[in-house]
C-alpha atoms as a PDB file:
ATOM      1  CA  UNK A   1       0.000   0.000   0.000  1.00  0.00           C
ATOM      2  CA  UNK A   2       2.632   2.383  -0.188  1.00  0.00           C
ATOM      3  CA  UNK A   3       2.311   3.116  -3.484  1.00  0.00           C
ATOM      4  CA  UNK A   4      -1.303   4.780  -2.369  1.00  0.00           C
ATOM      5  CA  UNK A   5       0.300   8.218  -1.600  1.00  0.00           C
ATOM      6  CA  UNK A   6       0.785   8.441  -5.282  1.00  0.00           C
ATOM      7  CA  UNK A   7      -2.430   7.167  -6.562  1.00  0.00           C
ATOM      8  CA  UNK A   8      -4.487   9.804  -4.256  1.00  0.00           C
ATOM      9  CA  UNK A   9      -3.562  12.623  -6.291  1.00  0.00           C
ATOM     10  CA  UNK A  10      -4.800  11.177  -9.276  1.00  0.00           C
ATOM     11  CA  UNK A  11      -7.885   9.948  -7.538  1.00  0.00           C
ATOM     12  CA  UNK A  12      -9.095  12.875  -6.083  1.00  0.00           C
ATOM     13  CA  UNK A  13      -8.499  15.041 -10.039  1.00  0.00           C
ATOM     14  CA  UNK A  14     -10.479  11.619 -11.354  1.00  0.00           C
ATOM     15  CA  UNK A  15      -7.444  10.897 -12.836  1.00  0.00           C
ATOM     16  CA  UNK A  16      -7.367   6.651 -11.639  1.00  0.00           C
ATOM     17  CA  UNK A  17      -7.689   3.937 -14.007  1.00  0.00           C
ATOM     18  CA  UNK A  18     -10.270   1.215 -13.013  1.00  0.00           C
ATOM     19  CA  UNK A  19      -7.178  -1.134 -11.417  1.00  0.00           C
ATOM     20  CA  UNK A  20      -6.028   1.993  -9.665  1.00  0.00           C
ATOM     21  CA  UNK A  21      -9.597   3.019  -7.968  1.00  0.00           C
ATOM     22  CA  UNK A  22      -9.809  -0.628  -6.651  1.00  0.00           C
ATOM     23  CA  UNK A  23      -6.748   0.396  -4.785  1.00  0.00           C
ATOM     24  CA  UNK A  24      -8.202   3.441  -3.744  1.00  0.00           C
ATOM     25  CA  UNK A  25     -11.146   1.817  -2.668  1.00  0.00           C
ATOM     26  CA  UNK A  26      -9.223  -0.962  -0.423  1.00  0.00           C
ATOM     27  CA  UNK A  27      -7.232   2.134   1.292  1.00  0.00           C
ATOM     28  CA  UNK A  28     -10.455   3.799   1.978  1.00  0.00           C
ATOM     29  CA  UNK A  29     -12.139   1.194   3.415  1.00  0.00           C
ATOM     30  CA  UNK A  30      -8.880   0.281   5.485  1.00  0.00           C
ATOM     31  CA  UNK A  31      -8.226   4.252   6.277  1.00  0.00           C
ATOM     32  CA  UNK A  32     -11.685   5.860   6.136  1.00  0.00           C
ATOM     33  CA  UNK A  33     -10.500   8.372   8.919  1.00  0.00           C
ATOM     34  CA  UNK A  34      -7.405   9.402   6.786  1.00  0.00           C
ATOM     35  CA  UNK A  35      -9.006   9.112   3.657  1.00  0.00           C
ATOM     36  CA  UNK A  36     -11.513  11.911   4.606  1.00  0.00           C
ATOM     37  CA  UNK A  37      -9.089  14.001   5.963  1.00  0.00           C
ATOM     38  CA  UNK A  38      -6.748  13.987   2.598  1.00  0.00           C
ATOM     39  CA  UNK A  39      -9.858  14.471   1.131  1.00  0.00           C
ATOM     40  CA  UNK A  40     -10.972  17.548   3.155  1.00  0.00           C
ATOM     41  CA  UNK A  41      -7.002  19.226   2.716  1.00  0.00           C
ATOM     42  CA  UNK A  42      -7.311  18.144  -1.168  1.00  0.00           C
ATOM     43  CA  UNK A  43     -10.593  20.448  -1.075  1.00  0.00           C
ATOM     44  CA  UNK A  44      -8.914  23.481   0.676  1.00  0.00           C
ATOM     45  CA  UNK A  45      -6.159  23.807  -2.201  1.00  0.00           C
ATOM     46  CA  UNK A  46      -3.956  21.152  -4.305  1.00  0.00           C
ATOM     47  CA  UNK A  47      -1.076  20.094  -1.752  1.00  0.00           C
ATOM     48  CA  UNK A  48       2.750  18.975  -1.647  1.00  0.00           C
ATOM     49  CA  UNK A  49       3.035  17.041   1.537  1.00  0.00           C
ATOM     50  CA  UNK A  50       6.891  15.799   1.580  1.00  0.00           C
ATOM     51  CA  UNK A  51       8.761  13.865   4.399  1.00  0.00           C
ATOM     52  CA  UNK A  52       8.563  15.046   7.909  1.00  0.00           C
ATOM     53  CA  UNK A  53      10.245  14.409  11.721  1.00  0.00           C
ATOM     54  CA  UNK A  54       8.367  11.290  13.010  1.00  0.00           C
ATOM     55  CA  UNK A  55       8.736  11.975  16.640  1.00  0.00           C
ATOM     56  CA  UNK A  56       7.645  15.858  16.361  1.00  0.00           C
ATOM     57  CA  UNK A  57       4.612  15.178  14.336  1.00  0.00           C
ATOM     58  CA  UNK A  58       3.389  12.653  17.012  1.00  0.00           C
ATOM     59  CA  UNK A  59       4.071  15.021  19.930  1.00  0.00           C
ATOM     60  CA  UNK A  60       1.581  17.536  18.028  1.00  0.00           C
ATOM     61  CA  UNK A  61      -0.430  14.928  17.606  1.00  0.00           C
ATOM     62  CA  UNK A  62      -0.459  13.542  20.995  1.00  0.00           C
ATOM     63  CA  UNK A  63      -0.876  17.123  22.212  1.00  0.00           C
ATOM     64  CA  UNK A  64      -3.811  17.820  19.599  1.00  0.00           C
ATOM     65  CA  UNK A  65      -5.818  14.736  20.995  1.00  0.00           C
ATOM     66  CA  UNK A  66      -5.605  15.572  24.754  1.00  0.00           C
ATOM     67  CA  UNK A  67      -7.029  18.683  24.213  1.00  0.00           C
ATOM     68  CA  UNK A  68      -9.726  16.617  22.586  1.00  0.00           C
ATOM     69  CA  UNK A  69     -10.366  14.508  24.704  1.00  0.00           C
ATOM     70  CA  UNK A  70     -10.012  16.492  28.374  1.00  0.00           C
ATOM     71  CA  UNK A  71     -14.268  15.886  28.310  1.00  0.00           C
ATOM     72  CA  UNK A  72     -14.227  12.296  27.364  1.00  0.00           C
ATOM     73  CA  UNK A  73     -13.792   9.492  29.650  1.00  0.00           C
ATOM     74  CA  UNK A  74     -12.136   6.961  27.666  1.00  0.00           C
ATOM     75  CA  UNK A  75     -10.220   7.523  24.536  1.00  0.00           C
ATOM     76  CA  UNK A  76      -6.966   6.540  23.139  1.00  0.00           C
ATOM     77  CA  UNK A  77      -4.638   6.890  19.668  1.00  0.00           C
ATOM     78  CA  UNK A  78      -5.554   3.846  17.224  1.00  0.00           C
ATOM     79  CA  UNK A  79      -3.922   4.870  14.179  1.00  0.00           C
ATOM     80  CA  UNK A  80      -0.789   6.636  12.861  1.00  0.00           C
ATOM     81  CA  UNK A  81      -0.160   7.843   9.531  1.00  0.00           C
ATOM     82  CA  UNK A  82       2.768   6.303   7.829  1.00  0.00           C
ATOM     83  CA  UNK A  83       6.079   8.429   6.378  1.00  0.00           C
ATOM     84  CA  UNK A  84       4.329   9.919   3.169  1.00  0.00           C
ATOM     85  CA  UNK A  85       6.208  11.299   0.186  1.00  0.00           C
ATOM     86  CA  UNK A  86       2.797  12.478  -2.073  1.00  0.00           C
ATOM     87  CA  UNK A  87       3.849  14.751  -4.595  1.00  0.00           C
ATOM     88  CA  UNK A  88       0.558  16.988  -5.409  1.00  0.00           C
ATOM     89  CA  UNK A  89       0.739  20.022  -7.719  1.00  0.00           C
ATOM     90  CA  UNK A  90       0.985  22.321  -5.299  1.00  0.00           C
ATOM     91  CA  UNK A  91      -0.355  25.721  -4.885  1.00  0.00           C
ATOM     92  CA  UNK A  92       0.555  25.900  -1.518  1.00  0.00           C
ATOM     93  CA  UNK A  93       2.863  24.011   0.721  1.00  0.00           C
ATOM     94  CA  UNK A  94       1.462  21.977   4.180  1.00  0.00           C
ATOM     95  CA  UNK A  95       3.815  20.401   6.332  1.00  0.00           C
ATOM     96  CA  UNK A  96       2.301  16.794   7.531  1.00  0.00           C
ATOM     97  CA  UNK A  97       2.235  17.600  10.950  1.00  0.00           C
ATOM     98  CA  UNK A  98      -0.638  20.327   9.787  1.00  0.00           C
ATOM     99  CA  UNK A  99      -2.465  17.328   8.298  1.00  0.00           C
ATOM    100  CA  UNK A 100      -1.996  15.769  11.586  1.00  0.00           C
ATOM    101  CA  UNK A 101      -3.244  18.130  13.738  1.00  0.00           C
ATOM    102  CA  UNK A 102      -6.395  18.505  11.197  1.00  0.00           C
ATOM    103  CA  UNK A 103      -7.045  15.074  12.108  1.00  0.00           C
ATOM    104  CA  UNK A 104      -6.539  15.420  16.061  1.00  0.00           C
ATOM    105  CA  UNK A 105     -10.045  15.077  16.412  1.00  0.00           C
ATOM    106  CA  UNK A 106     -11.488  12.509  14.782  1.00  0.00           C
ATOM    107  CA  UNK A 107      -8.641  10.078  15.440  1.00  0.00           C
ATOM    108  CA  UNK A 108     -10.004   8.841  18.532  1.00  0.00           C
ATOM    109  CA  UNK A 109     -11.110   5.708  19.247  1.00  0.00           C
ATOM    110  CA  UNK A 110     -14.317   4.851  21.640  1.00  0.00           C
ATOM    111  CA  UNK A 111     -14.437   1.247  23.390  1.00  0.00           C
ATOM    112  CA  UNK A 112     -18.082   1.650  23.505  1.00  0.00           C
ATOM    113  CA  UNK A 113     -18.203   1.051  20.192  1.00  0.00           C
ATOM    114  CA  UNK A 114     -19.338  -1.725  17.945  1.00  0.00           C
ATOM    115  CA  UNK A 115     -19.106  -2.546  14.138  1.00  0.00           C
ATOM    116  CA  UNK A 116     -21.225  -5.166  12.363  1.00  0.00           C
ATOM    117  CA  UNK A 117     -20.696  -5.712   8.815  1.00  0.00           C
ATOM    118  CA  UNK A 118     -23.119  -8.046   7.167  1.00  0.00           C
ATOM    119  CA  UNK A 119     -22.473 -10.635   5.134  1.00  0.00           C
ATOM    120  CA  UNK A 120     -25.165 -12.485   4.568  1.00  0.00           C
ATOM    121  CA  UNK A 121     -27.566 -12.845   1.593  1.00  0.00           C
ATOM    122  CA  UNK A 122     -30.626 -11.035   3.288  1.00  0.00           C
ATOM    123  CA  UNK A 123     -31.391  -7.479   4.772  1.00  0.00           C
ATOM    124  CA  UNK A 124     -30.745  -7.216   8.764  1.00  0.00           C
ATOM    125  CA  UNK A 125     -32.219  -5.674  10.942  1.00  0.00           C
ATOM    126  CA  UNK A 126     -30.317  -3.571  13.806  1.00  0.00           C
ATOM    127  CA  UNK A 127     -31.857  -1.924  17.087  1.00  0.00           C
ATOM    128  CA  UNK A 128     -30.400   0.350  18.351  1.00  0.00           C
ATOM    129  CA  UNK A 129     -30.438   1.667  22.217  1.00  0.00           C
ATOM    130  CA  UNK A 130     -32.394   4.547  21.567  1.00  0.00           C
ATOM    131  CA  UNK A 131     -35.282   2.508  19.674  1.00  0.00           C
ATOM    132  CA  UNK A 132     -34.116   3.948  16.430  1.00  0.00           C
ATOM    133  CA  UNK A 133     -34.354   0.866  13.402  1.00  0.00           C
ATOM    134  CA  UNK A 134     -31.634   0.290  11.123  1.00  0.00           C
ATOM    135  CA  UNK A 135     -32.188  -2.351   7.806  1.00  0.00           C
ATOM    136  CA  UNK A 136     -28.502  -3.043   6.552  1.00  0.00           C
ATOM    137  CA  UNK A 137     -28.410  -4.295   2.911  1.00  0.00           C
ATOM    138  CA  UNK A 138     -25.951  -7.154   2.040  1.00  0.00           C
ATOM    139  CA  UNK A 139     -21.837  -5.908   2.167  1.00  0.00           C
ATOM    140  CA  UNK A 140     -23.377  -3.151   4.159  1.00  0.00           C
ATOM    141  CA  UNK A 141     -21.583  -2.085   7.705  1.00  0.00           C
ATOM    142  CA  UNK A 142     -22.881  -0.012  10.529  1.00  0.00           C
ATOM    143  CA  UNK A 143     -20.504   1.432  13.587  1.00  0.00           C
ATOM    144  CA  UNK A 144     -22.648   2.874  16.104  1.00  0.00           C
ATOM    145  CA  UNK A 145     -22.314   2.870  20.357  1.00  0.00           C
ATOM    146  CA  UNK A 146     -23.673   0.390  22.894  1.00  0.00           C
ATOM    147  CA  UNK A 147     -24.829   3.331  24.624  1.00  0.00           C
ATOM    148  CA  UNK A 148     -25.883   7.006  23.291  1.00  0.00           C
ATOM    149  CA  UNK A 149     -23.983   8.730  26.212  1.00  0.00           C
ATOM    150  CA  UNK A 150     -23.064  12.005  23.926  1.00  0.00           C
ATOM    151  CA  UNK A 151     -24.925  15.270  22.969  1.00  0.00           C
ATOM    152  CA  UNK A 152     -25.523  14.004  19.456  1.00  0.00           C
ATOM    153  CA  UNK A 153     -26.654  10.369  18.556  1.00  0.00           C
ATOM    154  CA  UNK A 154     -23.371   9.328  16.033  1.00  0.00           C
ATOM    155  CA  UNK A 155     -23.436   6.110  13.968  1.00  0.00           C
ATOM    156  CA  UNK A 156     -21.020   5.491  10.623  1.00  0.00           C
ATOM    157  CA  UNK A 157     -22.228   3.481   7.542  1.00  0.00           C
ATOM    158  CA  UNK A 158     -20.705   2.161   4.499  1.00  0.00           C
ATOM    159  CA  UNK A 159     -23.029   0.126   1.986  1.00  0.00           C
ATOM    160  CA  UNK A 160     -26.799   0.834   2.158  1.00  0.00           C
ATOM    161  CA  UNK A 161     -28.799   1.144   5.051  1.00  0.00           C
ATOM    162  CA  UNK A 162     -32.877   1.998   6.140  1.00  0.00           C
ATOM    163  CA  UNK A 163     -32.972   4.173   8.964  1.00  0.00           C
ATOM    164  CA  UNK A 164     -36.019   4.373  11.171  1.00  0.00           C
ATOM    165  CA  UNK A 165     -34.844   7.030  13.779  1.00  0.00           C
ATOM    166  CA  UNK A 166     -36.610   7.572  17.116  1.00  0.00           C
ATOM    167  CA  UNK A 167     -36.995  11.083  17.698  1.00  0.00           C
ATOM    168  CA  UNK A 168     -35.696  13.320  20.008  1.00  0.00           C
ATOM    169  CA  UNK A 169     -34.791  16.613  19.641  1.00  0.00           C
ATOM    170  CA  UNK A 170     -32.917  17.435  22.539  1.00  0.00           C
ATOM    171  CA  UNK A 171     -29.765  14.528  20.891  1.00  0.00           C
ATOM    172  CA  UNK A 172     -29.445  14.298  17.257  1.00  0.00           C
ATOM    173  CA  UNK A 173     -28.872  11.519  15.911  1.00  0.00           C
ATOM    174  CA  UNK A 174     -25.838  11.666  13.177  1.00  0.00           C
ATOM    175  CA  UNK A 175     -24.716   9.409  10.575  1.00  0.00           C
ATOM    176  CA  UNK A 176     -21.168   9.890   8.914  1.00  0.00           C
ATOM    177  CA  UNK A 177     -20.280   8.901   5.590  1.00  0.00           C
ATOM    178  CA  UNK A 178     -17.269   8.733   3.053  1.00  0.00           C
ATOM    179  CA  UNK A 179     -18.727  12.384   1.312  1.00  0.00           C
ATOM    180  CA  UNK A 180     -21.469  13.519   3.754  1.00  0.00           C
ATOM    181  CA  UNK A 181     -22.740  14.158   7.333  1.00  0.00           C
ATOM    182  CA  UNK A 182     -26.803  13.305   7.840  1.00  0.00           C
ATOM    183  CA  UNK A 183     -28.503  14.627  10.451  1.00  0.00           C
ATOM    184  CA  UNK A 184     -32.093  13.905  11.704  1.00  0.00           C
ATOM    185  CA  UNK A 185     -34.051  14.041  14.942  1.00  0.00           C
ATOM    186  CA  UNK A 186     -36.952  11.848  14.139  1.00  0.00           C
ATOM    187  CA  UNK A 187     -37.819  10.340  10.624  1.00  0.00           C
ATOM    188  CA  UNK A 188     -37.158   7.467   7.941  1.00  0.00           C
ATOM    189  CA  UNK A 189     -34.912   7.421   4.720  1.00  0.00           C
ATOM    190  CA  UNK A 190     -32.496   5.213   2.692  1.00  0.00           C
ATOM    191  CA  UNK A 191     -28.822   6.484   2.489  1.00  0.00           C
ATOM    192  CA  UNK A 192     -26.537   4.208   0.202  1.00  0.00           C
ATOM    193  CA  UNK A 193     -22.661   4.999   0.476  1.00  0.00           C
ATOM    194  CA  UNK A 194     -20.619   4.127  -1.876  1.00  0.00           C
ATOM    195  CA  UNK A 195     -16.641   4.246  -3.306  1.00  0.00           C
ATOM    196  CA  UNK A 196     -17.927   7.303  -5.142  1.00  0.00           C
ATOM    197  CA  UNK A 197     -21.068   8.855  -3.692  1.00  0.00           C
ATOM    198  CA  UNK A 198     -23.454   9.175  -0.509  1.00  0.00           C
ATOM    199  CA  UNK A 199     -26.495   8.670  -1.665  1.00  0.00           C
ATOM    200  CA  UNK A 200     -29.661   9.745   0.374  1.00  0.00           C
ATOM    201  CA  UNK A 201     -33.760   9.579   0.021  1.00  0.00           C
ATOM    202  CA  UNK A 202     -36.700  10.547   2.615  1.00  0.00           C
ATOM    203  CA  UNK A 203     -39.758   8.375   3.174  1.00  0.00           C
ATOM    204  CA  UNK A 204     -40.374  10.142   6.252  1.00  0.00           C
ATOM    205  CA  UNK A 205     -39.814  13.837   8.153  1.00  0.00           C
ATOM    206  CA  UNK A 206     -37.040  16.041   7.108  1.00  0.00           C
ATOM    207  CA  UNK A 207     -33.124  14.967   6.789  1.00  0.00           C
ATOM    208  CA  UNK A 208     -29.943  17.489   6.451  1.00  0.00           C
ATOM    209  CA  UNK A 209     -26.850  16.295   4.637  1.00  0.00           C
ATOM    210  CA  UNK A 210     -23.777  17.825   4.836  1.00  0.00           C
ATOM    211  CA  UNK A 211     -20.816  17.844   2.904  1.00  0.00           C
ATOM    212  CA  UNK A 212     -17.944  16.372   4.546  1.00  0.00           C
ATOM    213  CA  UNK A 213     -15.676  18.438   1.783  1.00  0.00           C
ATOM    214  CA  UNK A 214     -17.317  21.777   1.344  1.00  0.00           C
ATOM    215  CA  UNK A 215     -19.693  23.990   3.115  1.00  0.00           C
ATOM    216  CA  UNK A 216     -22.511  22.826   0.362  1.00  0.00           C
ATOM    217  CA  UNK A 217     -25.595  21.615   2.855  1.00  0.00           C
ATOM    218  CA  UNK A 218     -29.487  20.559   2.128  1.00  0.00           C
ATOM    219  CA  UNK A 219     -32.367  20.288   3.638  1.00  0.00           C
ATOM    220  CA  UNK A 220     -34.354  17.020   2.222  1.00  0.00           C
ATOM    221  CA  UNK A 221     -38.444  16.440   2.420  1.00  0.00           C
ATOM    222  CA  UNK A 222     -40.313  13.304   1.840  1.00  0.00           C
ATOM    223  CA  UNK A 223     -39.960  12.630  -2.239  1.00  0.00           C
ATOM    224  CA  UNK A 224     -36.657  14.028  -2.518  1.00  0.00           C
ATOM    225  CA  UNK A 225     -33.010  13.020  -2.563  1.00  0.00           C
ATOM    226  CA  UNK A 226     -29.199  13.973  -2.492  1.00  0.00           C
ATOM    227  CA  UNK A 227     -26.165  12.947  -3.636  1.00  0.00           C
ATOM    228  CA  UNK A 228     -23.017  13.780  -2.187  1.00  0.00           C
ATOM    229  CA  UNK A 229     -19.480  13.686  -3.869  1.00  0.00           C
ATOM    230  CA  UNK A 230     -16.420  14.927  -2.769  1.00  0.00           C
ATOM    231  CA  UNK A 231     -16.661  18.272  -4.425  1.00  0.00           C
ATOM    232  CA  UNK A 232     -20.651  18.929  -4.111  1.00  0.00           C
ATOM    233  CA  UNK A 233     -24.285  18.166  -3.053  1.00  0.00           C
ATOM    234  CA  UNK A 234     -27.062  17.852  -5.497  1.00  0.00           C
ATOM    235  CA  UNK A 235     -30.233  17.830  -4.578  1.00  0.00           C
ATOM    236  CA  UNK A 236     -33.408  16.166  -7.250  1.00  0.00           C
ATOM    237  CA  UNK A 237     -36.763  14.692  -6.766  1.00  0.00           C
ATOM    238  CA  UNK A 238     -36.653  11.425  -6.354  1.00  0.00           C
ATOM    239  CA  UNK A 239     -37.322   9.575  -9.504  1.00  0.00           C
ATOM    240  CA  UNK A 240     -36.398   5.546  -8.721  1.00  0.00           C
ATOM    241  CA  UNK A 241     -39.451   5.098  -6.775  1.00  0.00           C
ATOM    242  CA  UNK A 242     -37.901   1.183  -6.389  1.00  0.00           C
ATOM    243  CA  UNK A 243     -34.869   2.828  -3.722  1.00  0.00           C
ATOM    244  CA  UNK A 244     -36.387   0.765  -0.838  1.00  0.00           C
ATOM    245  CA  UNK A 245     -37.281  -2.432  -3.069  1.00  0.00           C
ATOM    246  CA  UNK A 246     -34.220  -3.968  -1.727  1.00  0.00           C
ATOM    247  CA  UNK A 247     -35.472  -3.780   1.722  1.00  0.00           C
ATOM    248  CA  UNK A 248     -39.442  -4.463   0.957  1.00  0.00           C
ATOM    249  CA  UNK A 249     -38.961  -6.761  -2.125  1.00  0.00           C
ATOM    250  CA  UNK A 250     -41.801  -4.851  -3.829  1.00  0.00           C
ATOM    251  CA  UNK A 251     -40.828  -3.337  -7.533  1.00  0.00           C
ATOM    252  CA  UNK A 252     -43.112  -0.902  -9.643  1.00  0.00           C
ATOM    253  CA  UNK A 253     -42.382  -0.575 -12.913  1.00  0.00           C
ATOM    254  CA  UNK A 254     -43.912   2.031 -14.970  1.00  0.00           C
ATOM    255  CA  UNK A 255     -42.180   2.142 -18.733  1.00  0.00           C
ATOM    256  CA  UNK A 256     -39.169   1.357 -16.870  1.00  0.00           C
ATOM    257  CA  UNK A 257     -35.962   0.786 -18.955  1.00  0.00           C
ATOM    258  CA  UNK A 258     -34.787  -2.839 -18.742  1.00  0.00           C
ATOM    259  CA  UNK A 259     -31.158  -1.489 -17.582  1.00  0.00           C
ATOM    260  CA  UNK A 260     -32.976   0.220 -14.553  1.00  0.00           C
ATOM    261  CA  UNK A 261     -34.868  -2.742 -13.863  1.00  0.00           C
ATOM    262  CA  UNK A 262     -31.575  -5.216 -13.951  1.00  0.00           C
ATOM    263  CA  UNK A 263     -30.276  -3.205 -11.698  1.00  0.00           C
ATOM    264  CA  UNK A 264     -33.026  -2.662  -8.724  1.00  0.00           C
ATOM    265  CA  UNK A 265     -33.389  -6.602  -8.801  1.00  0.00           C
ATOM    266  CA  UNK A 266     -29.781  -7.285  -8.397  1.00  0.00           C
ATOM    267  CA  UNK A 267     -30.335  -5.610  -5.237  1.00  0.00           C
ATOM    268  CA  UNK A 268     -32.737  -7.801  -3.407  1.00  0.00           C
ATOM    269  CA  UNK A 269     -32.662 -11.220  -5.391  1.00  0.00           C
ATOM    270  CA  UNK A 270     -29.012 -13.114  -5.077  1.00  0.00           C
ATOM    271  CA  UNK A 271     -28.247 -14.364  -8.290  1.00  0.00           C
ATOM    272  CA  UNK A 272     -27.226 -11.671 -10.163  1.00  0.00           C
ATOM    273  CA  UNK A 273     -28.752 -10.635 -13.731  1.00  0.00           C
ATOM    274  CA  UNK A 274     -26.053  -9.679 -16.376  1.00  0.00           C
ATOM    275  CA  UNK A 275     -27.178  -7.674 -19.665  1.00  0.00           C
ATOM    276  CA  UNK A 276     -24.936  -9.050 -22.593  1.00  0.00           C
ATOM    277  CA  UNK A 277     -26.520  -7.297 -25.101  1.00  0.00           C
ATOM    278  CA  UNK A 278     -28.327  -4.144 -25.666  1.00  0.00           C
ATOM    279  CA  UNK A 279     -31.599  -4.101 -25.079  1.00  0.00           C
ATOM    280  CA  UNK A 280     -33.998  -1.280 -26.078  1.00  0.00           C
ATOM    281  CA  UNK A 281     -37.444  -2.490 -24.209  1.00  0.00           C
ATOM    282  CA  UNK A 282     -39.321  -0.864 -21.422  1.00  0.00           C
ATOM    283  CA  UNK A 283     -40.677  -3.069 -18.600  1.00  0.00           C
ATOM    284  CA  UNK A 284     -44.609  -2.184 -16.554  1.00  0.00           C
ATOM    285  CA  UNK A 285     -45.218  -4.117 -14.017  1.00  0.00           C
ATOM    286  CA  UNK A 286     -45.783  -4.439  -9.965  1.00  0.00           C
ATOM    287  CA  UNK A 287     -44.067  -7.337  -7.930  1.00  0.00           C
ATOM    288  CA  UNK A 288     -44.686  -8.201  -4.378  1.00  0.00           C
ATOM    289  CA  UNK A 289     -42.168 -10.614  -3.134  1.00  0.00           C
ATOM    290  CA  UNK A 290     -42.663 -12.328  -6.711  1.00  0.00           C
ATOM    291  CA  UNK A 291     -40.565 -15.575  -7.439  1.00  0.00           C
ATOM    292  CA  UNK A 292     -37.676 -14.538  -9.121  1.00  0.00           C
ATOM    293  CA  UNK A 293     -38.244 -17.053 -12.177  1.00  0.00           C
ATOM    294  CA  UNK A 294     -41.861 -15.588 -12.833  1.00  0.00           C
ATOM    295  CA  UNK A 295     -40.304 -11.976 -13.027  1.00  0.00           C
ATOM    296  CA  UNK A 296     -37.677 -13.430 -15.625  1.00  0.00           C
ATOM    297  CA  UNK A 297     -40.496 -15.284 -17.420  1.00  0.00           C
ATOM    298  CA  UNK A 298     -42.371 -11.586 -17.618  1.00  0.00           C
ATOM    299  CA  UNK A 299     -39.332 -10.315 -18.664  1.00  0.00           C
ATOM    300  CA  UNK A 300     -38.689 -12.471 -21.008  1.00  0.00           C
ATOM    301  CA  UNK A 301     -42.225 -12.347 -23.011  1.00  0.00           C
ATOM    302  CA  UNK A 302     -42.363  -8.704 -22.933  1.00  0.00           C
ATOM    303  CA  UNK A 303     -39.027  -7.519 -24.306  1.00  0.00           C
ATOM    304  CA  UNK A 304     -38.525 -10.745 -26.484  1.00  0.00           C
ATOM    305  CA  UNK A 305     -35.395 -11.973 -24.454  1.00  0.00           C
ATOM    306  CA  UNK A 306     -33.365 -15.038 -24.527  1.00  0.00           C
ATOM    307  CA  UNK A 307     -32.001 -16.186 -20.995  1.00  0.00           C
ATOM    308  CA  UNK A 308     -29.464 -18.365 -19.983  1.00  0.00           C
ATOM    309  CA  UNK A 309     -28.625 -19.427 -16.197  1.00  0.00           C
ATOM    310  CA  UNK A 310     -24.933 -19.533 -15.734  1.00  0.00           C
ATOM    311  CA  UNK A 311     -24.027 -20.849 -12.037  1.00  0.00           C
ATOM    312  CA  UNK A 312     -25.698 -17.773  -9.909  1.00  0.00           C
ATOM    313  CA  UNK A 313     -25.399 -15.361 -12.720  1.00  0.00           C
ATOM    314  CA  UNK A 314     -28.137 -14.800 -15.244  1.00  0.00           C
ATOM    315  CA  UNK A 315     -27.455 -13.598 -18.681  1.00  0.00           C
ATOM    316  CA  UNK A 316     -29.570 -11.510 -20.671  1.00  0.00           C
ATOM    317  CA  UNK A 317     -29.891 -11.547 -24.685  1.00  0.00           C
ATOM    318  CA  UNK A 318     -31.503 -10.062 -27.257  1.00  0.00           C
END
């Protein structure tokens, strides 16, 4: 991985090829805390951040968290950034240790934490200690506290997750992502979060997200959604009106392209459909927990299709 400290430049100008993200996207999973603080000083101006004195870095460091953490009970350093040579086009110069004291606060580590990443083939469902619901889709993971002991109500996701937040407005709860912070008091809505994006819609109440990179911020209503990169915030009506089939198993499709359609299934059902050849067909029609080989038979009579099961993949032909 040390080879990274040369790819992130490119990443962050969009610069990667696809072999290259895939490293990106190990490192960020690995790093997420120093990803989105590379990020954030990538944002403020391109950078040239050249080798630096270990031991004086890590006494700002050290210094940076206990200021930090004078009002919290139990913390401690988990992570220390390796000796970086990134060569950035730089328009101005920032010594690491000022990256290091950026990230003095967000590098600590609570043990009432916990992390469950899931794995298996179905949605589960997490409850949380304040009554609040979360639905994790598959590959997705939620970090959250045992116990809400803090002025705001702070949980991390990566993948896709269904929140169903208890409400209470005197502690908010707060959900980081890679590109964006969401914050709600009471209501329901889908984020997805992704190597590229932070993806959010509202079924219920009202939902700010943040921008983790800029001072972009919106305000979302039921019927609307966001996405969040790491350079802005764009706010739409939301027009999938399947973003929570992967939790319900219920599709509508109204004159829905086939390439839309591929992909909301792929979300609940777990063999995955593949599209081998182009096809120009539009797909109406309502499921409810349908068997996933009366869908493909549908599919198959309306858009004149040929299919072919191929160990858990299906392919798709004209």
């Amino acid at each position: 991985m040390d080879d990274i400290y040369q790819l992130l430049p490119k990443h962050f100008r969009n610069e990667c090829s696809e072999q290259e993200e895939k490293i990106v996207d190990q490192f960020r999973n690995e790093h997420p805390l120093e990803y989105q603080s590379l990020a954030r000083l990538h944002d403020r101006g391109t950078i040239e951040i050249k080798e630096f004195d270990r031991q004086a870095a890590l006494k700002k460091v050290k210094i940076a968290v206990h200021k930090n953490s004078l009002n919290k009970k139990e913390a401690k350093i988990f992570k220390f950034i390796p000796k970086w040579t990134i060569a950035m086009p730089a328009a101005a110069l920032i010594l690491i240790t000022v990256g290091l004291y950026f990230l003095g606060s967000s590098i600590l580590f609570q043990k009432n934490q916990t992390s469950y990443l899931n794995e298996t083939n179905s949605v589960q469902k997490i409850l949380l200690e304040d009554g609040s619901i979360v639905w994790l889709n598959k590959n997705a993971r939620l970090t959250y506290p045992k116990h809400f002991n803090e002025a705001k109500r702070k949980v991390s996701l990566k993948g896709e997750g269904f929140f169903d937040v208890a409400k209470n407005p005197d502690q908010p709860f707060v959900i980081g992502t890679d590109y964006a912070t969401i914050t709600v008091l009471g209501t329901s809505f889908n984020v997805n979060s992704n190597s590229k994006t932070t993806d959010v819609s509202v079924a219920t109440g009202k939902v700010q997200v943040e921008s983790l990179t800029s001072s972009d911020k919106v305000y979302l209503h039921p019927g609307f959604s966001a996405s969040a990169t790491l350079s802005k915030i764009t706010q739409f009506e939301t027009s999938n009106k399947n973003y929570l089939s992967w939790k319900t198993g219920i599709f509508t499709f109204n004159e829905t392209s086939i390439e839309q359609a591929v992909q909301d299934l792929n979300k609940y059902y777990n063999k995955e459909i593949i599209l081998k050849d182009e096809v120009s067909c539009s797909l109406t029609a309502n499921f409810d927990n349908a068997d996933f080989n009366e869908i493909l038979e549908i599919m198959q009579v309306t858009c004149d299709l040929r299919i072919e099961s191929v160990n858990q993949q299906i392919e798709i032909y004209k």
